[in-house]
PDB file of N, CA and C in Angstrom:
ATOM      1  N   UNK A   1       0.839  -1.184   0.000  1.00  0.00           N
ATOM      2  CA  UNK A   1       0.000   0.000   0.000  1.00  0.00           C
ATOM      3  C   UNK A   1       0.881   1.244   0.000  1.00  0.00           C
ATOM      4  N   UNK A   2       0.621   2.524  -1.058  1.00  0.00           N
ATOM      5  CA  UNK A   2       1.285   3.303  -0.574  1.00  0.00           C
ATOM      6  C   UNK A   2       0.975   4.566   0.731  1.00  0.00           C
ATOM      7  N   UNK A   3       1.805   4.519   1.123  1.00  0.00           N
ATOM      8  CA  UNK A   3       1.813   5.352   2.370  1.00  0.00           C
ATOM      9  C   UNK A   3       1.366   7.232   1.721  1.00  0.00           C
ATOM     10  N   UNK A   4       0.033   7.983   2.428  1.00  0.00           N
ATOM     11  CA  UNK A   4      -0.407   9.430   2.086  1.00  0.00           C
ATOM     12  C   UNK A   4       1.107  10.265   2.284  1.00  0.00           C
ATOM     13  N   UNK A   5       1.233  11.308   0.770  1.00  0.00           N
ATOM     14  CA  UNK A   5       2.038  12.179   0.841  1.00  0.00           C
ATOM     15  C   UNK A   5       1.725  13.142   1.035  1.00  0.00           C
ATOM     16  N   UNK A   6       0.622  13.604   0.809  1.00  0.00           N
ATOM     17  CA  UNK A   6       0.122  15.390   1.290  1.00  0.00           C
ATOM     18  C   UNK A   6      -1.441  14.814   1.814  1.00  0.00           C
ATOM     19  N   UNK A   7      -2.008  15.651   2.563  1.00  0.00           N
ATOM     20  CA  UNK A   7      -3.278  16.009   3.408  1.00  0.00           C
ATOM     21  C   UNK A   7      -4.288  17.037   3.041  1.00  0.00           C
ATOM     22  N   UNK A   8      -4.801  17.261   1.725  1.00  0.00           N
ATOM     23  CA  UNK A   8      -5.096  19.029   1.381  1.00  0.00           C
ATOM     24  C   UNK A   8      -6.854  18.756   2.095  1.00  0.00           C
ATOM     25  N   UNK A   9      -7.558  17.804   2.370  1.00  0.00           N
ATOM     26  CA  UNK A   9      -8.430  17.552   3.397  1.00  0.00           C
ATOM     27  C   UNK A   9      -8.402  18.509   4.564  1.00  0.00           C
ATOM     28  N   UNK A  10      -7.342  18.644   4.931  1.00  0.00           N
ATOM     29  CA  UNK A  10      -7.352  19.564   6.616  1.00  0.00           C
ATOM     30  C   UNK A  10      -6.847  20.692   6.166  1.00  0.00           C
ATOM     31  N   UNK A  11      -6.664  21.406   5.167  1.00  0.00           N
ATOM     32  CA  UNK A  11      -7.141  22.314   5.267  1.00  0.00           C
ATOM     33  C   UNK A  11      -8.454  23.239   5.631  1.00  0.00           C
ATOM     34  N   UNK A  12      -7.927  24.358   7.500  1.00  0.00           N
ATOM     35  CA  UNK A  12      -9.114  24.610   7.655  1.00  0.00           C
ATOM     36  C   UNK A  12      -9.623  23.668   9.202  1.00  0.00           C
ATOM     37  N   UNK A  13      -9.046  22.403   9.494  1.00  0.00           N
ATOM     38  CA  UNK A  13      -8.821  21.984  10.905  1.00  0.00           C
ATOM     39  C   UNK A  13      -7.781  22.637  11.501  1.00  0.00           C
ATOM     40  N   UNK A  14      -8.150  22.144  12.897  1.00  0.00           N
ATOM     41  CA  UNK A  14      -7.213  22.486  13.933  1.00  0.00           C
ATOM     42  C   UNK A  14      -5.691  21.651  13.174  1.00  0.00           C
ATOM     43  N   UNK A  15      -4.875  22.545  13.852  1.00  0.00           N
ATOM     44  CA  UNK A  15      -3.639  22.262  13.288  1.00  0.00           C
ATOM     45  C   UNK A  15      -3.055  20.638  14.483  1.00  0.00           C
ATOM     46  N   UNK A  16      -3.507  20.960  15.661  1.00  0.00           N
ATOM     47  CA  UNK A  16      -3.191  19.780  16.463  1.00  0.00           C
ATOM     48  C   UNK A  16      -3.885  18.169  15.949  1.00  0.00           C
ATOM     49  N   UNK A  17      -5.413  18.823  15.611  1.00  0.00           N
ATOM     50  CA  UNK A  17      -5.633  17.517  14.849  1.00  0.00           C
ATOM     51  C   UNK A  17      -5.216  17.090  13.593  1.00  0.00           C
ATOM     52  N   UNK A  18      -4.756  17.561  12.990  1.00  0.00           N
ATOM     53  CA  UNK A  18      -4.561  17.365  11.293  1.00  0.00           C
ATOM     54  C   UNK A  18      -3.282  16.647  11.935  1.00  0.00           C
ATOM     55  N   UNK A  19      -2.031  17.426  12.602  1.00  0.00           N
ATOM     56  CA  UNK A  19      -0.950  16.585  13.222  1.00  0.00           C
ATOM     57  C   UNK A  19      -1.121  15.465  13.304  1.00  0.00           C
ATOM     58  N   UNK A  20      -2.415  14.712  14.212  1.00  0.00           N
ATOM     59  CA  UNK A  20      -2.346  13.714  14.724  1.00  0.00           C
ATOM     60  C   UNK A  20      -2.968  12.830  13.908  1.00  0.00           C
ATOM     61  N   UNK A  21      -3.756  13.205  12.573  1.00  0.00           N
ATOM     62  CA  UNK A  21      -4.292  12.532  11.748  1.00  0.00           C
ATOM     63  C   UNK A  21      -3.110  12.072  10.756  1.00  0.00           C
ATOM     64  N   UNK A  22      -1.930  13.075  10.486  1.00  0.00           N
ATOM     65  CA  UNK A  22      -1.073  12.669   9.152  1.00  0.00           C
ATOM     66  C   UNK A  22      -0.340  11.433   9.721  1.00  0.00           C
ATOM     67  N   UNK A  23       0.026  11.729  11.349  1.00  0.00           N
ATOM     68  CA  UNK A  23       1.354  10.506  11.956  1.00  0.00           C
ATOM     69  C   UNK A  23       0.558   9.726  11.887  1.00  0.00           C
ATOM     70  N   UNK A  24      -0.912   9.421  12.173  1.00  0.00           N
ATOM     71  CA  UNK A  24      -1.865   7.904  12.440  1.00  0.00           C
ATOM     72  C   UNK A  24      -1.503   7.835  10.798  1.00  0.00           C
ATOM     73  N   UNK A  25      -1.654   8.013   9.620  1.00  0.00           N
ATOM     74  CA  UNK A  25      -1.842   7.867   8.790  1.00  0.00           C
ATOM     75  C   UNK A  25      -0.637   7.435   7.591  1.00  0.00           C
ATOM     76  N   UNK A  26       0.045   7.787   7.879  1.00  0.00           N
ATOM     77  CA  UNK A  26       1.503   7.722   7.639  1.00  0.00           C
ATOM     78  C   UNK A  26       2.735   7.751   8.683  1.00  0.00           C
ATOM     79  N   UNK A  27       2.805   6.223   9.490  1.00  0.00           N
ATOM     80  CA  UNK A  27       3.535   6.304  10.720  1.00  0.00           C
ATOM     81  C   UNK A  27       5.040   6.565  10.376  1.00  0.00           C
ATOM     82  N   UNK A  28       5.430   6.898   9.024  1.00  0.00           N
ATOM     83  CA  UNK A  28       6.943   7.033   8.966  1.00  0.00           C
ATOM     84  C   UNK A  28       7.432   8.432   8.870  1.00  0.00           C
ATOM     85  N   UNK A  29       6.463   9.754   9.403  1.00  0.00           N
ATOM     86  CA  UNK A  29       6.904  11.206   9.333  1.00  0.00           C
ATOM     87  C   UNK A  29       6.342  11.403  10.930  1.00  0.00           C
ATOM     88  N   UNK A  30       6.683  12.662  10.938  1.00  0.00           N
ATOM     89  CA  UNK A  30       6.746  13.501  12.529  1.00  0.00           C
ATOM     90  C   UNK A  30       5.977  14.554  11.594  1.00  0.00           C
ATOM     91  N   UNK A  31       4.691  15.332  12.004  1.00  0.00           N
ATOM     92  CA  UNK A  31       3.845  16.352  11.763  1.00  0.00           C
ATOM     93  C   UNK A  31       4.633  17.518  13.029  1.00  0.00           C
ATOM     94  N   UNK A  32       4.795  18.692  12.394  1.00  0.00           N
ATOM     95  CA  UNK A  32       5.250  19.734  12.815  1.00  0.00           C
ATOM     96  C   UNK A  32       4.285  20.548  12.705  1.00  0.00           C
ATOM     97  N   UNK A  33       3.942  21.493  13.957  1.00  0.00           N
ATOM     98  CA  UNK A  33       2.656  22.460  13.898  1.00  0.00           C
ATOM     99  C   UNK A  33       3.582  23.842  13.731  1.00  0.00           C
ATOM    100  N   UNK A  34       3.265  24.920  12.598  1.00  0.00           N
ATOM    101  CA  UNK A  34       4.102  25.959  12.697  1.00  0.00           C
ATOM    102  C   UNK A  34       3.067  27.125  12.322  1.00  0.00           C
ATOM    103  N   UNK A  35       3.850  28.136  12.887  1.00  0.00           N
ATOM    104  CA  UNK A  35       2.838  29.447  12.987  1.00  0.00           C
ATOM    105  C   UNK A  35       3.190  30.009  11.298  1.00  0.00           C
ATOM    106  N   UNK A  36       2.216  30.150  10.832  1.00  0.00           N
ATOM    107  CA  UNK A  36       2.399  30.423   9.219  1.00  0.00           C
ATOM    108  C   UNK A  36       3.196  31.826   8.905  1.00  0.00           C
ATOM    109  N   UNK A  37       3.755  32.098   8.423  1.00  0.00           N
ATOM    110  CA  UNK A  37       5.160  33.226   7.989  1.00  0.00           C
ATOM    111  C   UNK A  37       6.431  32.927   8.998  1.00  0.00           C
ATOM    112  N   UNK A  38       6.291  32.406   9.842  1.00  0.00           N
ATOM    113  CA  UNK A  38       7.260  32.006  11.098  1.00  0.00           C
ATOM    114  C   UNK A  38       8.665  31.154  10.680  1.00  0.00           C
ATOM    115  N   UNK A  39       9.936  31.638  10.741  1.00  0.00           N
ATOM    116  CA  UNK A  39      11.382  31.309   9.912  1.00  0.00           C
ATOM    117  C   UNK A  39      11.086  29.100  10.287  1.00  0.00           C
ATOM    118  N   UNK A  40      11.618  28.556   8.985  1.00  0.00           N
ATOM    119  CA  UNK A  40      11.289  27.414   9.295  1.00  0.00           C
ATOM    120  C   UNK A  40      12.478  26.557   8.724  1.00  0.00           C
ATOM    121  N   UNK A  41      13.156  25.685   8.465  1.00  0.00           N
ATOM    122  CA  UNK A  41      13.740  25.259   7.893  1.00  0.00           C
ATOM    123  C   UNK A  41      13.292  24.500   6.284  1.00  0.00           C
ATOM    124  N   UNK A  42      14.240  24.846   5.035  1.00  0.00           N
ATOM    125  CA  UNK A  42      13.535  24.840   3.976  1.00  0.00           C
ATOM    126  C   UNK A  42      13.823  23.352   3.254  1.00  0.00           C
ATOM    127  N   UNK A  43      14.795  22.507   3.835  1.00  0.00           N
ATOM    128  CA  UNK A  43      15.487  21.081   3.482  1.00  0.00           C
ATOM    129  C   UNK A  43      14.626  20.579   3.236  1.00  0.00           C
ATOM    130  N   UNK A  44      14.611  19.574   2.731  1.00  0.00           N
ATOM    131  CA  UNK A  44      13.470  18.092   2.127  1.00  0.00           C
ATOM    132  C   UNK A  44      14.124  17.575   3.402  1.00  0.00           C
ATOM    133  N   UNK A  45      13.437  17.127   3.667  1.00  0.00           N
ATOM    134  CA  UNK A  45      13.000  15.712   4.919  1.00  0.00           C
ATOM    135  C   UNK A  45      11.803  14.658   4.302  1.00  0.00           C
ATOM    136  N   UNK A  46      12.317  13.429   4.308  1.00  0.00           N
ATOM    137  CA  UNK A  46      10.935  12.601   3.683  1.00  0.00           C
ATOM    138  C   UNK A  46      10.179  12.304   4.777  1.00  0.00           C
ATOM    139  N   UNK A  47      10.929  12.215   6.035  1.00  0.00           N
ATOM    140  CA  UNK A  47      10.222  12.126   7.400  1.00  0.00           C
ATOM    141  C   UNK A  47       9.166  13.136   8.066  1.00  0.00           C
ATOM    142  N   UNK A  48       9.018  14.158   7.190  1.00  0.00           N
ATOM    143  CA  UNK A  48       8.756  15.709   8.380  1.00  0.00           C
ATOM    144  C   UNK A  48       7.292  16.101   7.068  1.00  0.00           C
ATOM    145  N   UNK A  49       6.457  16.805   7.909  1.00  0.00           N
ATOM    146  CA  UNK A  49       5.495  17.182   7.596  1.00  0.00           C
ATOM    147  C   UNK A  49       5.099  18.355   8.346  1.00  0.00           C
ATOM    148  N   UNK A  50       5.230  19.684   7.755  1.00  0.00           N
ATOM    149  CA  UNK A  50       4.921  20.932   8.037  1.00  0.00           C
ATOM    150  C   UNK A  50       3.483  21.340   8.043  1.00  0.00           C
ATOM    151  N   UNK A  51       3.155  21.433   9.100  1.00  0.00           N
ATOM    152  CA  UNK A  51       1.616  21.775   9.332  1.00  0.00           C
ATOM    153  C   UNK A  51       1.278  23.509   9.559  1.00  0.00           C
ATOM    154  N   UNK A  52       1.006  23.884   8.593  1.00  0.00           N
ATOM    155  CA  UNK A  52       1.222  25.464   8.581  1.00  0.00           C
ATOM    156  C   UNK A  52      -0.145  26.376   9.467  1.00  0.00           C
ATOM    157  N   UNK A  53      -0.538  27.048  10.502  1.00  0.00           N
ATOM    158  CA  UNK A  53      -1.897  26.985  10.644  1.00  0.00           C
ATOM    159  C   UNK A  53      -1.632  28.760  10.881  1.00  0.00           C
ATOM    160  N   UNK A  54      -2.760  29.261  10.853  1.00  0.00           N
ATOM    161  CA  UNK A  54      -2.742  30.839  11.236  1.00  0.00           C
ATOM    162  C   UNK A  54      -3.195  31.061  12.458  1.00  0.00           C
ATOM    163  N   UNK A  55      -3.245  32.620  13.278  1.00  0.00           N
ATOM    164  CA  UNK A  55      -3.175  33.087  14.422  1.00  0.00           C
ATOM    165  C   UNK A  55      -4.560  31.763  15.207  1.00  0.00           C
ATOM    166  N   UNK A  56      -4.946  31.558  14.340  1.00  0.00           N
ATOM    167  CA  UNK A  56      -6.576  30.842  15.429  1.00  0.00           C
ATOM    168  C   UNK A  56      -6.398  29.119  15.574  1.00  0.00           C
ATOM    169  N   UNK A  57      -5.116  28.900  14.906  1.00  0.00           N
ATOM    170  CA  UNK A  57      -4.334  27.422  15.142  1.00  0.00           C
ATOM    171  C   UNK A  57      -5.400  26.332  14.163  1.00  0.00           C
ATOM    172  N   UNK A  58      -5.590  27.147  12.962  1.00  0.00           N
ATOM    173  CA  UNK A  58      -6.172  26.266  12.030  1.00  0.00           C
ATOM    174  C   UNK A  58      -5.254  25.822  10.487  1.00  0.00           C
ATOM    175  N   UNK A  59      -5.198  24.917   9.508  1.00  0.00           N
ATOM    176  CA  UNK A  59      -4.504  24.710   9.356  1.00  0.00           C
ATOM    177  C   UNK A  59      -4.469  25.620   7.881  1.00  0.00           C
ATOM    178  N   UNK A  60      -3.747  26.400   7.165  1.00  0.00           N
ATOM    179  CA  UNK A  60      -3.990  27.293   6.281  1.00  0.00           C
ATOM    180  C   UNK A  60      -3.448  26.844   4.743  1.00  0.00           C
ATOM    181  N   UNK A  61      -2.841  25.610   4.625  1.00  0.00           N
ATOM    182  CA  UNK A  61      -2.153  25.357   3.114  1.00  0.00           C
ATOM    183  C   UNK A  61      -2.166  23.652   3.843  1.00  0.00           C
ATOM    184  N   UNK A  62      -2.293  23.200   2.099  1.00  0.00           N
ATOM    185  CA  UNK A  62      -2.425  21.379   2.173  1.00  0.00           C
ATOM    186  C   UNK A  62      -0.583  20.904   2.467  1.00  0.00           C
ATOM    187  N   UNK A  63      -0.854  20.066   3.784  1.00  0.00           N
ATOM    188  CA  UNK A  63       0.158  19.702   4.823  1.00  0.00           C
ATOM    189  C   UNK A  63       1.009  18.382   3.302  1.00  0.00           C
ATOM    190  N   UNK A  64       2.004  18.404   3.470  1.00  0.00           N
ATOM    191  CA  UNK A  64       2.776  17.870   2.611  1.00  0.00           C
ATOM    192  C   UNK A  64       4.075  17.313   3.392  1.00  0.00           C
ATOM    193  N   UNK A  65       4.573  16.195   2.601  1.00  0.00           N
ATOM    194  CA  UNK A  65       5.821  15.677   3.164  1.00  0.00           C
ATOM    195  C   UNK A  65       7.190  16.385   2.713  1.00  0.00           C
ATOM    196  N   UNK A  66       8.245  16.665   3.291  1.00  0.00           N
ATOM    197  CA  UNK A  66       8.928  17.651   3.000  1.00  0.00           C
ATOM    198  C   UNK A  66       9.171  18.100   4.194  1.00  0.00           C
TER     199      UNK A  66
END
């Protein structure tokens, strides 16, 4: 089976849940919750998933691996 690479579904959830939906969903990345414009690191990671959310901790762009 292949394992989900992006999430564009949660766009618009809480950023804590979308987190906890990508790791149940794809147990081989770490979901990162980050405040959107906030300095981030720009490397590919196949492990890492940037969860971007705005001031009200919702999630604002489709969460992707990277």
């Amino acid at each position: 089976m292949t394992e989900k690479k992006s999430w564009p579904k949660l766009v618009g959830t809480s950023g804590e849940s979308a987190k906890a939906t990508i790791e149940r969903e794809n147990r081989n990345v770490k979901a990162v919750v980050l405040l959107d414009g906030s300095p981030a690191t720009m490397d590919f990671r196949s492990n890492r998933v940037q969860v971007w959310v705005d001031g009200n901790e919702l999630v604002v762009r489709a969460p992707t691996i990277g």
